[in-house]
N, C-alpha and C. Protein backbone atom coordinates (compact mmCIF):
# COMPACT_ATOMS: atom_id res chain seq x y z
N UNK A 1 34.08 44.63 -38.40
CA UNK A 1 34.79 43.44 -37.96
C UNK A 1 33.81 42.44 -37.35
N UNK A 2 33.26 43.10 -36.09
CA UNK A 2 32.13 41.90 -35.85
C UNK A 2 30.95 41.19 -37.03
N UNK A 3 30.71 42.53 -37.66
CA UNK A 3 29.81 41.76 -38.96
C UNK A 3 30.31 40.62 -39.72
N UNK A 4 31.60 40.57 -40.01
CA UNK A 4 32.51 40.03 -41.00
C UNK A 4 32.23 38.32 -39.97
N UNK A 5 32.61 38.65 -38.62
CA UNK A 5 32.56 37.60 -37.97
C UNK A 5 31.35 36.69 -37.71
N UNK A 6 30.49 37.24 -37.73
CA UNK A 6 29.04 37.12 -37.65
C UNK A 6 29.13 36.10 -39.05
N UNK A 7 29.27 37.35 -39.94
CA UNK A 7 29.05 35.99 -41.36
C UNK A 7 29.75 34.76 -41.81
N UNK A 8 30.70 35.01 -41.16
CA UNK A 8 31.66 33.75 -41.56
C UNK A 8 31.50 32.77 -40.42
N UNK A 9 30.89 32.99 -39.52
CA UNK A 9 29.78 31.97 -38.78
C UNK A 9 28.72 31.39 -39.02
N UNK A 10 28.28 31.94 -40.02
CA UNK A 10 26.93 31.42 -40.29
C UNK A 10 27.44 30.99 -41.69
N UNK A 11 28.09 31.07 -42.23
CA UNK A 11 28.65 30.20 -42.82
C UNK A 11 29.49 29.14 -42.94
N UNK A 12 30.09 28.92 -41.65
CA UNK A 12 30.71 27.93 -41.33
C UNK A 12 29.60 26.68 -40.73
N UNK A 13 28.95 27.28 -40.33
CA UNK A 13 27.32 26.62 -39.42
C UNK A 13 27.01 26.26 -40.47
N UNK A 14 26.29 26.46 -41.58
CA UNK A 14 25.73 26.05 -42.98
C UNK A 14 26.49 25.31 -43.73
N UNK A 15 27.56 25.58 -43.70
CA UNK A 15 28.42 24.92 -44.35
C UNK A 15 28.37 23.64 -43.90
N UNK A 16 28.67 23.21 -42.08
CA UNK A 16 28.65 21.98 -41.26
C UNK A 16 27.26 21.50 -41.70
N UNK A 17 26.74 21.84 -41.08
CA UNK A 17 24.88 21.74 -41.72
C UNK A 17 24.92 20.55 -42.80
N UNK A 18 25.11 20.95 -43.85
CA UNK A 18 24.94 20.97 -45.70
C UNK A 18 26.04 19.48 -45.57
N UNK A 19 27.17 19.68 -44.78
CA UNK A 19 28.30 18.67 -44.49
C UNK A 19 27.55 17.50 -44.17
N UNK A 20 27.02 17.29 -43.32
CA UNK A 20 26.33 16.50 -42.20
C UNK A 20 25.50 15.70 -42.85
N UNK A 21 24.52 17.00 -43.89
CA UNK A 21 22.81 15.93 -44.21
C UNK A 21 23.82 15.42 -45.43
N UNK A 22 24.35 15.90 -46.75
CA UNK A 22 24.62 15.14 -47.87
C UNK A 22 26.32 15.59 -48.25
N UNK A 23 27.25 14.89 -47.52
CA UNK A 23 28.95 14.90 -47.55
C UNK A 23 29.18 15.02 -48.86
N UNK A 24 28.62 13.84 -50.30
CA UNK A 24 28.68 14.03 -51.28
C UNK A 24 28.62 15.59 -52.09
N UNK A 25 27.56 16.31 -52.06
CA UNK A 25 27.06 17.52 -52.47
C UNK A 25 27.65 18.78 -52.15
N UNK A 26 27.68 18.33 -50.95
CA UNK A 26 28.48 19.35 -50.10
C UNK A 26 29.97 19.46 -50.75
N UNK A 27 30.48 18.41 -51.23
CA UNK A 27 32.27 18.61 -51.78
C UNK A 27 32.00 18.97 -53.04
N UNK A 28 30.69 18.60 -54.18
CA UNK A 28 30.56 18.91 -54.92
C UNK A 28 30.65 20.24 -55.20
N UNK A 29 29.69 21.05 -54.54
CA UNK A 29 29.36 22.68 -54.16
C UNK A 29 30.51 23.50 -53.99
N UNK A 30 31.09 22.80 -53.28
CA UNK A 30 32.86 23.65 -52.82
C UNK A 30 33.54 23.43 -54.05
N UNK A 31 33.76 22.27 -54.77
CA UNK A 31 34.60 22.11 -55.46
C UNK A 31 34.16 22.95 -56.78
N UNK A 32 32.58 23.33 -57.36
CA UNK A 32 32.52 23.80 -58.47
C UNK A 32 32.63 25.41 -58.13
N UNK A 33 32.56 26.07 -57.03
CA UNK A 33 32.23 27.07 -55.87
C UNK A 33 34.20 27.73 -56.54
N UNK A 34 35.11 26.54 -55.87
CA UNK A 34 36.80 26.89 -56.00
C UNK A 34 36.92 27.02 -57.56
N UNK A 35 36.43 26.09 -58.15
CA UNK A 35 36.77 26.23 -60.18
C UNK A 35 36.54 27.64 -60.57
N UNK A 36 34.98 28.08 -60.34
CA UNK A 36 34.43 29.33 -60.81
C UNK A 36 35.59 30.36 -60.15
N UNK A 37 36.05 30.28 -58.48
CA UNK A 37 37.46 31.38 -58.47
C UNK A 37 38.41 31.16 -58.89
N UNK A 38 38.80 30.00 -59.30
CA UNK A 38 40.13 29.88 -59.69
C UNK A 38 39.79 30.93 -61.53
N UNK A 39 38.70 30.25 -61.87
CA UNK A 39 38.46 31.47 -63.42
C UNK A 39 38.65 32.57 -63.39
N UNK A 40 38.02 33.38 -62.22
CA UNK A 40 37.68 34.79 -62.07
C UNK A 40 38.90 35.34 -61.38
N UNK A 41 39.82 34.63 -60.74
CA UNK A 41 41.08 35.38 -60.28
C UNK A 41 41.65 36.12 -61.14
N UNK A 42 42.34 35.90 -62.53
CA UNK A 42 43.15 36.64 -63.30
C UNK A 42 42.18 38.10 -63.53
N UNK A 43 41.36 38.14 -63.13
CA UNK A 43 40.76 39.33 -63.74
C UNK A 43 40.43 40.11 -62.27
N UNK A 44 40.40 39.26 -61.49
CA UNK A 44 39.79 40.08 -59.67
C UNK A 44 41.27 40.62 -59.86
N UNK A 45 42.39 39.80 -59.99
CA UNK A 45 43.73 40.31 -59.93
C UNK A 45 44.17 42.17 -60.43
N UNK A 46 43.56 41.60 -62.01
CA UNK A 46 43.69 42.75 -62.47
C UNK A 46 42.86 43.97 -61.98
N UNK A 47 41.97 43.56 -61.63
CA UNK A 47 41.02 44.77 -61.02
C UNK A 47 41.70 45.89 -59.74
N UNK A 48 42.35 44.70 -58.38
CA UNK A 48 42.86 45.08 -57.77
C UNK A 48 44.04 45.64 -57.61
N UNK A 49 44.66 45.33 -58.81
CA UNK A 49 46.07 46.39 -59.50
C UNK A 49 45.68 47.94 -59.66
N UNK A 50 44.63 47.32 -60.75
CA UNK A 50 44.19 49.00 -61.15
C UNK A 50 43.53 49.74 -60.04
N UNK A 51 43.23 48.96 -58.86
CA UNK A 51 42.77 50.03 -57.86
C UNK A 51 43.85 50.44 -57.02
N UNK A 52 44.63 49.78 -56.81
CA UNK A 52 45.96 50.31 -56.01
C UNK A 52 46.89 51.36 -56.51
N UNK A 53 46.90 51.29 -58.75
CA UNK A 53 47.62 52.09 -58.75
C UNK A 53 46.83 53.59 -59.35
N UNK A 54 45.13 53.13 -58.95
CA UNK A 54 44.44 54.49 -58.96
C UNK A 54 44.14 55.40 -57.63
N UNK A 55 44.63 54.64 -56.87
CA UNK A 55 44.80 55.31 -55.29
C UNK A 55 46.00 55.91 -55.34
N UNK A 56 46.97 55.67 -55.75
CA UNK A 56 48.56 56.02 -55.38
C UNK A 56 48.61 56.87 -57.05
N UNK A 57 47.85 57.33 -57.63
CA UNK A 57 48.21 58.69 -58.88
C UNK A 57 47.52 59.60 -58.49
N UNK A 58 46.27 59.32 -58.51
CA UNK A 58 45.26 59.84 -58.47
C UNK A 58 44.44 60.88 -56.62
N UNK A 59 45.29 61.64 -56.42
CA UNK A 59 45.23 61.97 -54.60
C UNK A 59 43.88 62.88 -54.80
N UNK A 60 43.59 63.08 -53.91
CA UNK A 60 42.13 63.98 -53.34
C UNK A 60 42.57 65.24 -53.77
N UNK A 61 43.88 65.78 -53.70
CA UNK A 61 44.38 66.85 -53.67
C UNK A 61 44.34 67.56 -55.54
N UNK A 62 44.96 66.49 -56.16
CA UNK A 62 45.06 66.36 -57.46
C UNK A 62 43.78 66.57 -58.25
N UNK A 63 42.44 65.76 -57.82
CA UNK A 63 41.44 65.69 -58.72
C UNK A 63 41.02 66.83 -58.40
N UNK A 64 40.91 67.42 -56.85
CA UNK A 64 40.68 68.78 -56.50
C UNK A 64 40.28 70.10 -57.45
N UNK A 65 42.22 70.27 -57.80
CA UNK A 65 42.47 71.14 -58.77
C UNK A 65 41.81 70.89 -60.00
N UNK A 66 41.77 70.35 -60.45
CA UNK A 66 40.56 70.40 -61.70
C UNK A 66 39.39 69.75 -61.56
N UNK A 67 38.62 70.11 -60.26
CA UNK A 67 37.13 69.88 -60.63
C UNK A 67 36.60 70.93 -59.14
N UNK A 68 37.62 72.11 -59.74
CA UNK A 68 36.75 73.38 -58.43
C UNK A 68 35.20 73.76 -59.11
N UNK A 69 35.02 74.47 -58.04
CA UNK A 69 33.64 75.22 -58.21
C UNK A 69 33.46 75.78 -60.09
N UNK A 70 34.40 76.10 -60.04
CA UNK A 70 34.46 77.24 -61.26
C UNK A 70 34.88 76.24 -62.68
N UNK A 71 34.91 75.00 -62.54
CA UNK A 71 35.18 74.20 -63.59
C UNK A 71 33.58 74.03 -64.48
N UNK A 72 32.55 74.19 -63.81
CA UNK A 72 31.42 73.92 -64.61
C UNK A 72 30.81 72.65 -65.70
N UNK A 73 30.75 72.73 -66.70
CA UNK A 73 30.66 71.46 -67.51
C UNK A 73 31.79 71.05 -67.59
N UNK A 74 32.57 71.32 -68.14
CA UNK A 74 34.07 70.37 -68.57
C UNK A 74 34.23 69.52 -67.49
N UNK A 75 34.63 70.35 -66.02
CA UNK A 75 34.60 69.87 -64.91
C UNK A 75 33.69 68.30 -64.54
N UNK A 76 32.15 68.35 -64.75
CA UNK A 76 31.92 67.36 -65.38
C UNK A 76 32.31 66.33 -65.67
N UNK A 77 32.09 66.87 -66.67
CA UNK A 77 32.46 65.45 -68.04
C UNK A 77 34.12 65.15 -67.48
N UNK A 78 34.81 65.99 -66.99
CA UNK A 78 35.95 65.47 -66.45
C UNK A 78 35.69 63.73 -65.13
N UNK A 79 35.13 65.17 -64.45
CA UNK A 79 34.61 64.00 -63.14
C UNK A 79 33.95 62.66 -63.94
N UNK A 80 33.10 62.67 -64.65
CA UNK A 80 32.54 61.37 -65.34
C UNK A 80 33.59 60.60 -65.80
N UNK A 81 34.53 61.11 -66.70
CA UNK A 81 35.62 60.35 -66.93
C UNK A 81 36.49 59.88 -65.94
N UNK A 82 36.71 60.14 -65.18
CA UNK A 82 37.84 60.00 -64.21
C UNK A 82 36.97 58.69 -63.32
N UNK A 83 35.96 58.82 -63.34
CA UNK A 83 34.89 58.25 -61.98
C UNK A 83 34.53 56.97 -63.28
N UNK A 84 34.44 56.95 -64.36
CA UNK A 84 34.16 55.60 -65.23
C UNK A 84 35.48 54.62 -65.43
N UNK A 85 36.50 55.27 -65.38
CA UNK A 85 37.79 54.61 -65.74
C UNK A 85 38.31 54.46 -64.09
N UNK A 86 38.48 54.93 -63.23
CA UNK A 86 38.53 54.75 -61.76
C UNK A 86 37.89 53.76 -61.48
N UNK A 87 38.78 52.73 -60.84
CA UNK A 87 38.04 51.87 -59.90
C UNK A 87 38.07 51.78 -58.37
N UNK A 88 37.24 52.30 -57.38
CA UNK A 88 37.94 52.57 -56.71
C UNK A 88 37.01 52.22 -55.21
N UNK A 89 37.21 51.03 -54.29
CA UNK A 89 36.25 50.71 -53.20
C UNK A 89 34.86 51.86 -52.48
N UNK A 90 34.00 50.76 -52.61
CA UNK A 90 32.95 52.05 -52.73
C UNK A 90 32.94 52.30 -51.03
N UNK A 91 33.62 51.98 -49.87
CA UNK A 91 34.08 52.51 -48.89
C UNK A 91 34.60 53.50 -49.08
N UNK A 92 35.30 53.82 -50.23
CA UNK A 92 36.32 54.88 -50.26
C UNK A 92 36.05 56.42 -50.38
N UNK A 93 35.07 56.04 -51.45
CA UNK A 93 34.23 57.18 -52.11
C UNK A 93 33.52 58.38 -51.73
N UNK A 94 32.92 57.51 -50.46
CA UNK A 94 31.88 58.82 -49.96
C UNK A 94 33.07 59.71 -49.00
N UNK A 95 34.56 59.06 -48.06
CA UNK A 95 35.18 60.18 -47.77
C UNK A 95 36.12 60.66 -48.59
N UNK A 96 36.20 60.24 -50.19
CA UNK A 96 36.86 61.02 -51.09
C UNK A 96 35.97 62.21 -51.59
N UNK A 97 34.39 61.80 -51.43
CA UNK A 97 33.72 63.20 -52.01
C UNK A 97 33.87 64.39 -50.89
N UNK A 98 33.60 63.89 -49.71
CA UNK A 98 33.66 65.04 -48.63
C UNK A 98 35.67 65.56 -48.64
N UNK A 99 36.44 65.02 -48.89
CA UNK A 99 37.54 65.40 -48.69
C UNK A 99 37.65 66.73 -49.96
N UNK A 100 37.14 65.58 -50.98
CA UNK A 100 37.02 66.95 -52.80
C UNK A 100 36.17 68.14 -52.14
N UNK A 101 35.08 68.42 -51.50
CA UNK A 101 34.56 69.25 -51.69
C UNK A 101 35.06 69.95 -49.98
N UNK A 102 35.50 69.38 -49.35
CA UNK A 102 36.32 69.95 -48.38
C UNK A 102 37.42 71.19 -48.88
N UNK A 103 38.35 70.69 -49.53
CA UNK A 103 39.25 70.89 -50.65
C UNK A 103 38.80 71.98 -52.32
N UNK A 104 37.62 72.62 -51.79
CA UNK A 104 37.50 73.27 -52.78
C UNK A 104 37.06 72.79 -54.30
N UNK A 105 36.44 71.28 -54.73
CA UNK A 105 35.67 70.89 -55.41
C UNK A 105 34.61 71.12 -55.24
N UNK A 106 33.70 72.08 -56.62
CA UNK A 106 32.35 71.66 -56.48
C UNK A 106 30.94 70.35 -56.67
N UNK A 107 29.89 71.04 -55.99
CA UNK A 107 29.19 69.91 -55.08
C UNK A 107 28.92 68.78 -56.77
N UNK A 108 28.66 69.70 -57.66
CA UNK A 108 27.95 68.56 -59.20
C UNK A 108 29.05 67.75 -59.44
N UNK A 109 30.45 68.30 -60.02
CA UNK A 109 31.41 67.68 -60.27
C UNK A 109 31.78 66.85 -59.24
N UNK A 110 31.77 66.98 -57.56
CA UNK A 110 31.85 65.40 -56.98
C UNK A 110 30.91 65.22 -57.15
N UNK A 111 29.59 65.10 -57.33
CA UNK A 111 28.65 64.25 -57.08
C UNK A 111 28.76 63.25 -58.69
N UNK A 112 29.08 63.97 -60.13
CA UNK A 112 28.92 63.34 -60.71
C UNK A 112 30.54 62.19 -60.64
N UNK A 113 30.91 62.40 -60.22
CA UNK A 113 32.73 61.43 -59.73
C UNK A 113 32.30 60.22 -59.16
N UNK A 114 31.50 61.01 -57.92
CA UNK A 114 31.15 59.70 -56.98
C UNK A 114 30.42 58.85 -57.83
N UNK A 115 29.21 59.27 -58.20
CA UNK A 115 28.11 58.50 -59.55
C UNK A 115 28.65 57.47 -59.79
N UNK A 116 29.71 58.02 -60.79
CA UNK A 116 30.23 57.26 -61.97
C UNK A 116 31.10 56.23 -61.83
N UNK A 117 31.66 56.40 -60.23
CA UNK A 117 32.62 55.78 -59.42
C UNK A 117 31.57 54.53 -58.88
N UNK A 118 30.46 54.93 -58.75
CA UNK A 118 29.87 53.63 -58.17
C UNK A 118 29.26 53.06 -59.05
N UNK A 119 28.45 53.41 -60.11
CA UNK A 119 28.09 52.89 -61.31
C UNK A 119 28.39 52.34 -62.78
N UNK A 120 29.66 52.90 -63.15
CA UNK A 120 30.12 52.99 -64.37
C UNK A 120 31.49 52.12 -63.99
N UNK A 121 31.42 51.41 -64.99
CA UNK A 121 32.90 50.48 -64.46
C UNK A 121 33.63 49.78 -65.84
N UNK A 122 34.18 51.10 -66.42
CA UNK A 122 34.90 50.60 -67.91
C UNK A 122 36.51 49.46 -67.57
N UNK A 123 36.98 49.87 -66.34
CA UNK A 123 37.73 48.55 -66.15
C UNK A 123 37.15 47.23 -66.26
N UNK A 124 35.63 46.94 -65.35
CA UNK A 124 34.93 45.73 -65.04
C UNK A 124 34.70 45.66 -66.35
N UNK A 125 34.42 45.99 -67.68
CA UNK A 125 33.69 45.67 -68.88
C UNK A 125 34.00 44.16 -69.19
N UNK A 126 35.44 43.94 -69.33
CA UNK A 126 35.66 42.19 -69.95
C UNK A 126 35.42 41.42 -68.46
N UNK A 127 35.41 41.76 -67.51
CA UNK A 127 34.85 40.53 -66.70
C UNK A 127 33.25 40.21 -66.86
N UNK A 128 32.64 41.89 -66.72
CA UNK A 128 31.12 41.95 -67.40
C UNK A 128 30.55 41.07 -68.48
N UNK A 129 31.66 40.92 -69.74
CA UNK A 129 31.14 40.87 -70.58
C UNK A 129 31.19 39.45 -70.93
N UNK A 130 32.12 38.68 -69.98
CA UNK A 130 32.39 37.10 -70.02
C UNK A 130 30.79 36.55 -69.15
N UNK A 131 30.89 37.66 -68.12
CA UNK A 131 29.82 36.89 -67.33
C UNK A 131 28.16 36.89 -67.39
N UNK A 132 28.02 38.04 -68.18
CA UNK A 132 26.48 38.66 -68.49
C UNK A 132 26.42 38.88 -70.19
N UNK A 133 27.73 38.82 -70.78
CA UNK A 133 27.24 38.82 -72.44
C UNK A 133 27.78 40.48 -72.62
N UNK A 134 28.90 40.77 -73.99
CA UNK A 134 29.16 42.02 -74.50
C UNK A 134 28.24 42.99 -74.06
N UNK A 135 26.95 43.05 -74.84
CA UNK A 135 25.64 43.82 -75.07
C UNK A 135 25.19 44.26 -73.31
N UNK A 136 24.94 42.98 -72.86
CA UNK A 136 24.68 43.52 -71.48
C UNK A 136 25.45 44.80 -70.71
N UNK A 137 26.88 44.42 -71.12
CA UNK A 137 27.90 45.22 -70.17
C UNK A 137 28.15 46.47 -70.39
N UNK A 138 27.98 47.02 -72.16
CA UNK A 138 28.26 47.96 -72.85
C UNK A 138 26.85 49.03 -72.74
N UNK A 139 25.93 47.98 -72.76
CA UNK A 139 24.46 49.25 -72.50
C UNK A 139 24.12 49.23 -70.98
N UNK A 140 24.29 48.77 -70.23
CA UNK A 140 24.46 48.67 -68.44
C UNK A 140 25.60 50.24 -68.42
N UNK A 141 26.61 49.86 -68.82
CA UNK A 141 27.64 51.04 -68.46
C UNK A 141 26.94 52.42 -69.13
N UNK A 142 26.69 52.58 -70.75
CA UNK A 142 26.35 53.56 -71.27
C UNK A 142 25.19 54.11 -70.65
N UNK A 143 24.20 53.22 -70.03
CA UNK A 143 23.22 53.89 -69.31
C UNK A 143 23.15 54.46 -67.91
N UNK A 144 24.18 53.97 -67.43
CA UNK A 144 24.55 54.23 -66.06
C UNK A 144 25.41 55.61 -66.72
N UNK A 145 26.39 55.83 -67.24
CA UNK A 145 26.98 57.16 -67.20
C UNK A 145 26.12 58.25 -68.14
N UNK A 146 25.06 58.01 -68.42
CA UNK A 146 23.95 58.73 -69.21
C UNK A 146 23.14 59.43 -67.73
N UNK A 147 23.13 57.96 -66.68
CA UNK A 147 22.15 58.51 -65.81
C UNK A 147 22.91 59.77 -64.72
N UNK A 148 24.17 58.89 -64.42
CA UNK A 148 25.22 60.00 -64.26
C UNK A 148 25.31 61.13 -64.50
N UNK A 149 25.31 61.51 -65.76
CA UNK A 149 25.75 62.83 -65.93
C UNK A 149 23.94 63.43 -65.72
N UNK A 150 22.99 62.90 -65.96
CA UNK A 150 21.88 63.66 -65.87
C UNK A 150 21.39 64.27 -64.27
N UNK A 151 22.21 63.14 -63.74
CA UNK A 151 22.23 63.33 -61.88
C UNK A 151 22.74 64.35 -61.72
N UNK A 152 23.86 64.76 -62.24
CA UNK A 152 25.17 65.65 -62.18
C UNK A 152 24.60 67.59 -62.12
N UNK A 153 23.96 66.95 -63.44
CA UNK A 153 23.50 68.38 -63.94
C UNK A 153 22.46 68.93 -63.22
N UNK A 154 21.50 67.70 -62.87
CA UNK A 154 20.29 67.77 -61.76
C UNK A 154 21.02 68.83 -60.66
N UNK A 155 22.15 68.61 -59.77
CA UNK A 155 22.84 69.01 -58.86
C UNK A 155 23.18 70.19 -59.36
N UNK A 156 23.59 70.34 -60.67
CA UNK A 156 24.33 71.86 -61.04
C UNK A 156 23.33 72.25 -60.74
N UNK A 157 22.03 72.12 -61.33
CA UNK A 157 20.85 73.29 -61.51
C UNK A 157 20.47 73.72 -60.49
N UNK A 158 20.38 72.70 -59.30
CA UNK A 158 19.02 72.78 -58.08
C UNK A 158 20.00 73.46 -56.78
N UNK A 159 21.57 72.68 -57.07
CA UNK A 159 22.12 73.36 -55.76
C UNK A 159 23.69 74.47 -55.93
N UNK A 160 23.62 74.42 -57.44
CA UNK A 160 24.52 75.68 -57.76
C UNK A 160 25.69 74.60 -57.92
């Protein structure tokens, strides 16, 4: 909270600032600043749907049961899937992994969840792909859940 406050001070300060030396530029900046969100809303929109209704299916309890200790690879490639198509605040994540493995998930299968949860983002793809180009978004993701699962397995091997 104080951070939040902190920044939106120093941006209000900069903002006055920027106001002050050139009024012109300054409305310019805001105004092309509001266009670019007014674009990107329909899709922030959609993003934040799919995270609300991947919080409210998807419980700690649920992914639990299929990604215990004893799930092994499938388990995995489960967690990868679930963690690429999941969108889900990366606040959220690190006490969803300790809750999974609280809960009797093993340590590879969350670790590769969390991964894929912070890296891999097959919802984000068409906002990706408007803003950085198809190609960018499609080999960004494929390499991120490549690196994923190699993290994953790293963890099977070294810590069981």
């Amino acid at each position: 909270m104080v951070n939040s406050i902190v920044l939106y001070g120093i941006v209000i300060l900069l903002s006055s600032f920027s106001f002050y030396k050139d009024k012109q530029k300054t409305q310019a900046a805001f105004a092309k600043a509001w266009k670019i969100f007014t674009n990107l809303l329909p899709d922030l929109l959609a993003i934040l749907l799919f995270v609300g209704l991947s919080l409210s299916i998807l419980s700690p309890a649920q992914i639990s049961v299929l990604l215990g200790q004893d799930a092994g690879f499938p388990g995995i490639v489960l967690s990868l899937v679930i963690g690429a198509i999941a969108l889900i605040p990366s606040f959220v994540v690190f006490p969803l992994g300790a809750t999974l493995l609280e809960n009797g998930a093993g340590l590879a299968q969350v670790s590769a969840l969390m991964a894929s949860l912070m890296a891999v983002g097959i919802m984000t793809i068409p906002l990706e792909s408007r803003l950085f180009g198809k190609r960018f978004a499609y080999v960004r993701n494929l390499s991120a859940l490549m690196m994923c699962l190699f993290f994953s397995l790293l963890v099977m091997e070294v810590l069981g």
